[in-house]
ModelCIF file with pLDDT and N, C-alpha, C, O atoms, coordinates in Angstrom:
data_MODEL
#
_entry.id   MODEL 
#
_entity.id                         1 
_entity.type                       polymer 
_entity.pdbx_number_of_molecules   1 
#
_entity_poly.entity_id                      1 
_entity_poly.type                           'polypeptide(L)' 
_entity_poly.nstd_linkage                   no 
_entity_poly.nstd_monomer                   no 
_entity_poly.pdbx_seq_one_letter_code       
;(UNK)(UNK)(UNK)(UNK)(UNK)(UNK)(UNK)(UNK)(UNK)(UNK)(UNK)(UNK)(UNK)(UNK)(UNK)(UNK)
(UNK)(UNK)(UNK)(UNK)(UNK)(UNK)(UNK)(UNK)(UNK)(UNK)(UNK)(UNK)(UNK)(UNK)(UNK)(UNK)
(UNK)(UNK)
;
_entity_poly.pdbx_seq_one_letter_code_can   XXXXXXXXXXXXXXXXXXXXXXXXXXXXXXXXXX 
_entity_poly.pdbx_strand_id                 A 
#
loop_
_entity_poly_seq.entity_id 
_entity_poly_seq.num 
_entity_poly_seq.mon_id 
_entity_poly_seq.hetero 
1 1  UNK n 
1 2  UNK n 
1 3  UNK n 
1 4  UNK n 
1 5  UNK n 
1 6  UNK n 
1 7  UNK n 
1 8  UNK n 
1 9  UNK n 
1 10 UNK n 
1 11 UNK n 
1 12 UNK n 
1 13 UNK n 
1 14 UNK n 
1 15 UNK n 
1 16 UNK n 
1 17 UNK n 
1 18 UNK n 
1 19 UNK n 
1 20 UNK n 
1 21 UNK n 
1 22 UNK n 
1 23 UNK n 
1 24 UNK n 
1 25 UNK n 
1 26 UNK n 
1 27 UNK n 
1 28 UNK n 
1 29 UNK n 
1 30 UNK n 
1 31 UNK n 
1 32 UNK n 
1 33 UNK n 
1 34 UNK n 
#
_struct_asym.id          A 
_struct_asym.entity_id   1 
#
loop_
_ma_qa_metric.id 
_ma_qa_metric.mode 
_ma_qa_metric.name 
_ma_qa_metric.software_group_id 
_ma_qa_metric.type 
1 global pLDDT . pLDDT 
2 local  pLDDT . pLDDT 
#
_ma_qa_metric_global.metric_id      1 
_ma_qa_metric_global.metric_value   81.32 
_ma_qa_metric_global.model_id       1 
_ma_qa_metric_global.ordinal_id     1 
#
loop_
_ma_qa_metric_local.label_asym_id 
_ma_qa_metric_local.label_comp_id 
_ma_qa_metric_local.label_seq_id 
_ma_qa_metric_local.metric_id 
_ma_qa_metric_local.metric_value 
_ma_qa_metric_local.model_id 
_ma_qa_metric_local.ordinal_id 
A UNK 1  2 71.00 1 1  
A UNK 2  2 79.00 1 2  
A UNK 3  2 77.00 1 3  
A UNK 4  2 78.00 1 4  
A UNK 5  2 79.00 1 5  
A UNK 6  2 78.00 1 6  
A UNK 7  2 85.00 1 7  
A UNK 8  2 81.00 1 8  
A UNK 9  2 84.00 1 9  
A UNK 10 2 85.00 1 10 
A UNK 11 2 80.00 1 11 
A UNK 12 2 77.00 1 12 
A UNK 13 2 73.00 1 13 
A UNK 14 2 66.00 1 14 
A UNK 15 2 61.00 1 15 
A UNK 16 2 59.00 1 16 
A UNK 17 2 67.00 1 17 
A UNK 18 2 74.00 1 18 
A UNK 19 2 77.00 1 19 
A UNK 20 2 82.00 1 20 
A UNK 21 2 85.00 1 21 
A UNK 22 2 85.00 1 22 
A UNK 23 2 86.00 1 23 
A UNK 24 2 89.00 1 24 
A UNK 25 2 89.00 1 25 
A UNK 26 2 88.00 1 26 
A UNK 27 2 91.00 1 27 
A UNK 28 2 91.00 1 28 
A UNK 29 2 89.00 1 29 
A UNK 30 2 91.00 1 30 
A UNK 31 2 92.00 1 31 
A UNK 32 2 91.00 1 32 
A UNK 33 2 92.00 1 33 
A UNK 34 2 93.00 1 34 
#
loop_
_atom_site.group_PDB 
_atom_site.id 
_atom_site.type_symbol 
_atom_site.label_atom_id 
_atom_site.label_alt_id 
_atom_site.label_comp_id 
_atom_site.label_asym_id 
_atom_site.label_entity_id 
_atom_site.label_seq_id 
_atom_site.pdbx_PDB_ins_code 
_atom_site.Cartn_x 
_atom_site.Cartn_y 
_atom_site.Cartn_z 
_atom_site.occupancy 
_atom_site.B_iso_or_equiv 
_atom_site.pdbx_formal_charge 
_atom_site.auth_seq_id 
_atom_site.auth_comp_id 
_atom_site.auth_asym_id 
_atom_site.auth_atom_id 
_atom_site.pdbx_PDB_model_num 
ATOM 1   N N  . UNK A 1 1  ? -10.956 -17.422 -9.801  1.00 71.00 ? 1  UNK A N  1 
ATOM 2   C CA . UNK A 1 1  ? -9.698  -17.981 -10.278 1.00 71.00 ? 1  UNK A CA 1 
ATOM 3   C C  . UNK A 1 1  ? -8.498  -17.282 -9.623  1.00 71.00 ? 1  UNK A C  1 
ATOM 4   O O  . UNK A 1 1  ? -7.476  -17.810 -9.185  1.00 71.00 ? 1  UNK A O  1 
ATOM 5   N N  . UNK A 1 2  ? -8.854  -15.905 -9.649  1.00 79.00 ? 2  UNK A N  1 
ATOM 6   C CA . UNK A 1 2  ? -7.795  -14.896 -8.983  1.00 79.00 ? 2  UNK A CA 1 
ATOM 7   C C  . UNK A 1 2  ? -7.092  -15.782 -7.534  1.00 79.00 ? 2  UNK A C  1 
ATOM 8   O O  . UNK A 1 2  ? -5.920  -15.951 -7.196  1.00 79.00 ? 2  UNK A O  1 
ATOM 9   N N  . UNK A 1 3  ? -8.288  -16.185 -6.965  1.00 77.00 ? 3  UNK A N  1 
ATOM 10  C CA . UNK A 1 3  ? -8.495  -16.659 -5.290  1.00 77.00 ? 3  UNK A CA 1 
ATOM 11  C C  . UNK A 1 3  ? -7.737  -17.703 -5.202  1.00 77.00 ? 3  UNK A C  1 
ATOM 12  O O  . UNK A 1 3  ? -6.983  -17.756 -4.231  1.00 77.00 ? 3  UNK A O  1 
ATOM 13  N N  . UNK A 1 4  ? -7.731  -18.955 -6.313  1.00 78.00 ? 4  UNK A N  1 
ATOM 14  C CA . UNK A 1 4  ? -7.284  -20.364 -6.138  1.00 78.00 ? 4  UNK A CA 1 
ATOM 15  C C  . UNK A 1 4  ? -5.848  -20.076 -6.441  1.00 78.00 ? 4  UNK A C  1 
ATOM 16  O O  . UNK A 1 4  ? -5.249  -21.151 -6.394  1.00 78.00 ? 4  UNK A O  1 
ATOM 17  N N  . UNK A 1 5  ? -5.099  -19.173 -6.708  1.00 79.00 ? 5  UNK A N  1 
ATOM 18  C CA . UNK A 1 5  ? -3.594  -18.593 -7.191  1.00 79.00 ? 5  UNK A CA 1 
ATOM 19  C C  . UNK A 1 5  ? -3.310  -17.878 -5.652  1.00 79.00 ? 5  UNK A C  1 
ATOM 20  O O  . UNK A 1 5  ? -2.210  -17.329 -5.712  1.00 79.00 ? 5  UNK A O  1 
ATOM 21  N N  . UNK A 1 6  ? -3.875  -17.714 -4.412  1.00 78.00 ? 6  UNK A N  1 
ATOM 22  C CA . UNK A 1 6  ? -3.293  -17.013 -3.435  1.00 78.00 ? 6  UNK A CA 1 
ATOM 23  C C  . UNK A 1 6  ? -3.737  -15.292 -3.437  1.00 78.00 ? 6  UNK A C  1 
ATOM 24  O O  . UNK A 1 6  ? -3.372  -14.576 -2.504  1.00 78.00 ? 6  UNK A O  1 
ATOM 25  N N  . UNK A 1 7  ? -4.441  -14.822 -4.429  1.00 85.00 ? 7  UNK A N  1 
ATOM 26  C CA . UNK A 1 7  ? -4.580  -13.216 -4.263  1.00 85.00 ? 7  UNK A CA 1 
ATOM 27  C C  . UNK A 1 7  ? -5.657  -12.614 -4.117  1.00 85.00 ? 7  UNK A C  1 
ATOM 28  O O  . UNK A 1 7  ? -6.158  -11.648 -4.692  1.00 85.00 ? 7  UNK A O  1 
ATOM 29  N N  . UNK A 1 8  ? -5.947  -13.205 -3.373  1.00 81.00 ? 8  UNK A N  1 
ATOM 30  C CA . UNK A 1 8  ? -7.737  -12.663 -2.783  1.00 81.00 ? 8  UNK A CA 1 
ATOM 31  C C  . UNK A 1 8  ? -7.814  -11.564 -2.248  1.00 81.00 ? 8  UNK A C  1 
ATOM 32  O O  . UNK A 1 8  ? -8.897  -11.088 -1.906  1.00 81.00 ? 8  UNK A O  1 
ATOM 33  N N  . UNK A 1 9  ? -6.249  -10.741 -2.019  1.00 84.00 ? 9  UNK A N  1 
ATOM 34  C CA . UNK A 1 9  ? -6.763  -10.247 -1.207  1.00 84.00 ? 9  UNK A CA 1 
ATOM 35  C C  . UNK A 1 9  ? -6.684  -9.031  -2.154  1.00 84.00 ? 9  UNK A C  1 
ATOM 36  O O  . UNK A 1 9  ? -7.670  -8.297  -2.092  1.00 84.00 ? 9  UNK A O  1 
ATOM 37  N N  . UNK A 1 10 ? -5.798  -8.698  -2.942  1.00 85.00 ? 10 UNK A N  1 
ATOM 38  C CA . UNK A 1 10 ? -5.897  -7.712  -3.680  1.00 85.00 ? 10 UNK A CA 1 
ATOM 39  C C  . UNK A 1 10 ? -7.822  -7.819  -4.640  1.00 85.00 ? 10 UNK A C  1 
ATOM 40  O O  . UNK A 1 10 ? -8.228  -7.099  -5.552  1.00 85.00 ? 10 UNK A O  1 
ATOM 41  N N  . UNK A 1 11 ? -8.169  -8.370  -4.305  1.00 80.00 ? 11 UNK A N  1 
ATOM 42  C CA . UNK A 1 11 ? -9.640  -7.974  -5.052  1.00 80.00 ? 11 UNK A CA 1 
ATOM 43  C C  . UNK A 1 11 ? -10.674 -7.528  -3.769  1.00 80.00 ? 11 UNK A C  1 
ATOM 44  O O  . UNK A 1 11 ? -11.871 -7.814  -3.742  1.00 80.00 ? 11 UNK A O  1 
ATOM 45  N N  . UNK A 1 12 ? -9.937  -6.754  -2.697  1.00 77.00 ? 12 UNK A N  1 
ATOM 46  C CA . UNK A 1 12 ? -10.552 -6.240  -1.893  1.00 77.00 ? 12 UNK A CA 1 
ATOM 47  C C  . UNK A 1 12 ? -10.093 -4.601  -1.661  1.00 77.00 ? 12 UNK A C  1 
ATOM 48  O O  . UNK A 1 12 ? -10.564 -3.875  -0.786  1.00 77.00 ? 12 UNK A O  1 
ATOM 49  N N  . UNK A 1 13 ? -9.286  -4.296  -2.440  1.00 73.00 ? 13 UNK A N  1 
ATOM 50  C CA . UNK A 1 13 ? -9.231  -2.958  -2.021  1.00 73.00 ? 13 UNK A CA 1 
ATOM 51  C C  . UNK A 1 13 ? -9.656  -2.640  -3.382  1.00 73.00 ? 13 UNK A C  1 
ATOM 52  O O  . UNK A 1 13 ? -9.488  -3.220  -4.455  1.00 73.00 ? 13 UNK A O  1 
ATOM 53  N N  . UNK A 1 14 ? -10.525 -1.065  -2.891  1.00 66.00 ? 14 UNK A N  1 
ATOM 54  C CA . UNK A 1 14 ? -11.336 -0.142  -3.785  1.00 66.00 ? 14 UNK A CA 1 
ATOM 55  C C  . UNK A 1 14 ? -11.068 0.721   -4.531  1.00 66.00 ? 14 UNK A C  1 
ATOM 56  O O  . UNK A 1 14 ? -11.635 0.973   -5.594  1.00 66.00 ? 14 UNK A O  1 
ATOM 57  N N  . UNK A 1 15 ? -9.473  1.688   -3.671  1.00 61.00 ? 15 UNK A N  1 
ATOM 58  C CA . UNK A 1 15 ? -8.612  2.333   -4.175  1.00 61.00 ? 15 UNK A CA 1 
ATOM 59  C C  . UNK A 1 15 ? -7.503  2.739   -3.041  1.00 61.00 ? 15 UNK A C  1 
ATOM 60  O O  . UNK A 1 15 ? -7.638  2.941   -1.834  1.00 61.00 ? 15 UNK A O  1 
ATOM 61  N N  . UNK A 1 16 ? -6.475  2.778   -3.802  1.00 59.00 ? 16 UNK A N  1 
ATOM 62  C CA . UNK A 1 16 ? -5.458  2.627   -3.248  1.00 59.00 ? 16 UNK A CA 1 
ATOM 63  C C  . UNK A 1 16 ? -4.335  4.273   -3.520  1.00 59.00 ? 16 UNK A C  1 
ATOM 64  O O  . UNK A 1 16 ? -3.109  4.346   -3.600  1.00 59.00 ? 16 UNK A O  1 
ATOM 65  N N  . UNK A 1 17 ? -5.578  5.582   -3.614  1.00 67.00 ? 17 UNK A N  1 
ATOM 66  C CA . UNK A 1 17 ? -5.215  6.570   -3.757  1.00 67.00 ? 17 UNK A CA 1 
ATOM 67  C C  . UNK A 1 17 ? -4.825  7.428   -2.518  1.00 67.00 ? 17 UNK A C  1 
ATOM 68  O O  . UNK A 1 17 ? -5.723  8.021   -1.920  1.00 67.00 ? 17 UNK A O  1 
ATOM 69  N N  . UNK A 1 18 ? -3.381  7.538   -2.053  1.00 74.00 ? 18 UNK A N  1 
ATOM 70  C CA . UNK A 1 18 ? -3.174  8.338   -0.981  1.00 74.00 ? 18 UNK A CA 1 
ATOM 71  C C  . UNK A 1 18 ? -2.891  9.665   -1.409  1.00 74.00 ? 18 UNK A C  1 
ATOM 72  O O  . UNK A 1 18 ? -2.706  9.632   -2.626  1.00 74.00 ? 18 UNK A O  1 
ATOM 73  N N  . UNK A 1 19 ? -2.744  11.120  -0.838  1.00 77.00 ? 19 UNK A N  1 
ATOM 74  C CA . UNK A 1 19 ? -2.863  12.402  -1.210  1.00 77.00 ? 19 UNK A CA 1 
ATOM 75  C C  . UNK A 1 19 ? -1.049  12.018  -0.719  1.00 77.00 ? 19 UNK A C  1 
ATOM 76  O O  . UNK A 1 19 ? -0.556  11.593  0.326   1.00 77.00 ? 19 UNK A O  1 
ATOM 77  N N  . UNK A 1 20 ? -0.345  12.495  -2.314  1.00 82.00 ? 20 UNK A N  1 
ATOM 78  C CA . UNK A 1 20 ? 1.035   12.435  -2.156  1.00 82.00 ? 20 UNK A CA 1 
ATOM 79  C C  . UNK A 1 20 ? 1.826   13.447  -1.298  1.00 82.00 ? 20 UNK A C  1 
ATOM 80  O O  . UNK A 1 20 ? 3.037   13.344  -1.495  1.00 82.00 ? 20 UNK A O  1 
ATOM 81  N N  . UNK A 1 21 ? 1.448   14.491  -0.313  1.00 85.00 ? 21 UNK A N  1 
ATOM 82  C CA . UNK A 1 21 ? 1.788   15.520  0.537   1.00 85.00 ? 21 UNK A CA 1 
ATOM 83  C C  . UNK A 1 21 ? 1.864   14.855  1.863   1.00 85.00 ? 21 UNK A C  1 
ATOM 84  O O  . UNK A 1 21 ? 2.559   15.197  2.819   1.00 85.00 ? 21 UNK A O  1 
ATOM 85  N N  . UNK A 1 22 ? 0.792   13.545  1.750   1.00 85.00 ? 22 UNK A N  1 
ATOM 86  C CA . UNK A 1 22 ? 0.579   12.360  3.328   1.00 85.00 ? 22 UNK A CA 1 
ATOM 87  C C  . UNK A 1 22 ? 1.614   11.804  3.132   1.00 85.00 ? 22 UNK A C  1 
ATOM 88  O O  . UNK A 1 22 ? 2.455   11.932  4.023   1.00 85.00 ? 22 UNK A O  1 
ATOM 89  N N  . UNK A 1 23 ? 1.856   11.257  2.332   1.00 86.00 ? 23 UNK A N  1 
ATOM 90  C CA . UNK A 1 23 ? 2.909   10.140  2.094   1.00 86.00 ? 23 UNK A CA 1 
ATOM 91  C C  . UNK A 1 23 ? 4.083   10.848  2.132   1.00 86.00 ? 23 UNK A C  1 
ATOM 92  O O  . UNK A 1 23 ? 4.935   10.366  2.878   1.00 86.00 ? 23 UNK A O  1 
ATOM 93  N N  . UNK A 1 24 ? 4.412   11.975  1.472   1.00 89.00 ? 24 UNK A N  1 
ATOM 94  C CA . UNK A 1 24 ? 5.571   12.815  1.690   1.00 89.00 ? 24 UNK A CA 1 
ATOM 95  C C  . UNK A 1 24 ? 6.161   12.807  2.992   1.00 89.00 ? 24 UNK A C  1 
ATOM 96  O O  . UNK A 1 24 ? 7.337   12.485  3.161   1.00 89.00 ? 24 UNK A O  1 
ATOM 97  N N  . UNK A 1 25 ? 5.284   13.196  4.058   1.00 89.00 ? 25 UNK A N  1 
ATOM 98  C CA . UNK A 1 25 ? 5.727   13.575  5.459   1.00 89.00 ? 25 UNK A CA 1 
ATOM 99  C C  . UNK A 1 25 ? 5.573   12.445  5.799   1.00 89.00 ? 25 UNK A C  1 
ATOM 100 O O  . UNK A 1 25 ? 6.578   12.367  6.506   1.00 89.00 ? 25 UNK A O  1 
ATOM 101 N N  . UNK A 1 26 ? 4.851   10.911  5.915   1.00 88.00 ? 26 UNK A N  1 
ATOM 102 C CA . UNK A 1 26 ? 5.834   9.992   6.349   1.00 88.00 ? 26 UNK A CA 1 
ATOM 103 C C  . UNK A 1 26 ? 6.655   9.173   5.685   1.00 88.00 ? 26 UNK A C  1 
ATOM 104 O O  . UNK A 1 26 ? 6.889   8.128   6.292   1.00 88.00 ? 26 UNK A O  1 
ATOM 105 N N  . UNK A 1 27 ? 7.186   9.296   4.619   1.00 91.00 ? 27 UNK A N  1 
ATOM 106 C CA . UNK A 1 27 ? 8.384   8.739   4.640   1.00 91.00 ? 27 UNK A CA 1 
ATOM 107 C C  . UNK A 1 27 ? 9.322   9.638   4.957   1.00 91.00 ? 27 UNK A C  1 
ATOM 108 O O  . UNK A 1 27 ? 10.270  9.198   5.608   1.00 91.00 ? 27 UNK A O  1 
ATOM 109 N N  . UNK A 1 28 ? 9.326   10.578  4.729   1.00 91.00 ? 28 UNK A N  1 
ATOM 110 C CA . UNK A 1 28 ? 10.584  11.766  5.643   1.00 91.00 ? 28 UNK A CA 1 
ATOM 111 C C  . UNK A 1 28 ? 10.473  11.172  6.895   1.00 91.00 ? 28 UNK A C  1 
ATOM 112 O O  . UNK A 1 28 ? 11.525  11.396  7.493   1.00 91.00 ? 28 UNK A O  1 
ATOM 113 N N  . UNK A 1 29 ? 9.755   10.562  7.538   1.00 89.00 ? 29 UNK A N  1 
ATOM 114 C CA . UNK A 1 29 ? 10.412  9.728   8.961   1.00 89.00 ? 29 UNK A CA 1 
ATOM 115 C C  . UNK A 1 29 ? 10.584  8.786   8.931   1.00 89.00 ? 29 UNK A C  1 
ATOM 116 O O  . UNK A 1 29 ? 10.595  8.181   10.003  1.00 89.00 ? 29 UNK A O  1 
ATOM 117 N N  . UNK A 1 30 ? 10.800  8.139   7.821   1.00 91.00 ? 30 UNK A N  1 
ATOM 118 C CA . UNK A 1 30 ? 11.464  6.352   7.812   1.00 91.00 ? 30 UNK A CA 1 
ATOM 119 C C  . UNK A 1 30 ? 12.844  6.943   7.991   1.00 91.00 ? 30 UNK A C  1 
ATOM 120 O O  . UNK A 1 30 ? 13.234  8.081   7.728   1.00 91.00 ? 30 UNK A O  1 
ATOM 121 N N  . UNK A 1 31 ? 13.898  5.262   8.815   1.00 92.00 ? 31 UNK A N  1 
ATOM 122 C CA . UNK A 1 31 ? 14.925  5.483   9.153   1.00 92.00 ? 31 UNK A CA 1 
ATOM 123 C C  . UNK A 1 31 ? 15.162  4.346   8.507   1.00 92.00 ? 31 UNK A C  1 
ATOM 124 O O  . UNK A 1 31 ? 14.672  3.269   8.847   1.00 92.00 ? 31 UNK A O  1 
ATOM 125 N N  . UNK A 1 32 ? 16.129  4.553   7.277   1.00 91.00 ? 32 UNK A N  1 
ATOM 126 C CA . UNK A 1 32 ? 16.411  3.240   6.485   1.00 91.00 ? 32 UNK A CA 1 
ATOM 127 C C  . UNK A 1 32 ? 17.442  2.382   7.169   1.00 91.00 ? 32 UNK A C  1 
ATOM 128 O O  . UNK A 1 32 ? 17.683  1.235   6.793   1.00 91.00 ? 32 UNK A O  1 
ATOM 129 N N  . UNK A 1 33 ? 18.122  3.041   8.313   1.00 92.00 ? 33 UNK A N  1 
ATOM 130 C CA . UNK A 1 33 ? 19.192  1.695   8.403   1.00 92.00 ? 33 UNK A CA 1 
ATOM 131 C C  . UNK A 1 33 ? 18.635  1.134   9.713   1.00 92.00 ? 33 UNK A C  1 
ATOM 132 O O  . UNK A 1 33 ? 19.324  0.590   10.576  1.00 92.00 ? 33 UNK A O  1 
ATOM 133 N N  . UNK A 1 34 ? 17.487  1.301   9.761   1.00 93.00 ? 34 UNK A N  1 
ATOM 134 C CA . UNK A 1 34 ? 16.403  0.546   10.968  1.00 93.00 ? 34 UNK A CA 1 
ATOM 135 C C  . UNK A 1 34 ? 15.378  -0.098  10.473  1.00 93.00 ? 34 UNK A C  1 
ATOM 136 O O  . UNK A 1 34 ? 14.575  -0.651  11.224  1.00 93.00 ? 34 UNK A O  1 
#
């Protein structure tokens, strides 16, 4: 039912746990007015 609504795809990821120290150091290099 999920599927016939467009969101198939979210019933494919397992986990969506990144180590928040990864993510720290890249968004310290996003350039928001780019």
């Amino acid at each position: 039912m999920i599927k016939n609504f467009g969101f198939h795809s979210l019933l494919l990821f397992e986990s969506s746990f990144i180590p928040n120290k990864f993510v720290t150091w890249i968004v310290k290099k996003v350039d928001l007015k780019t």
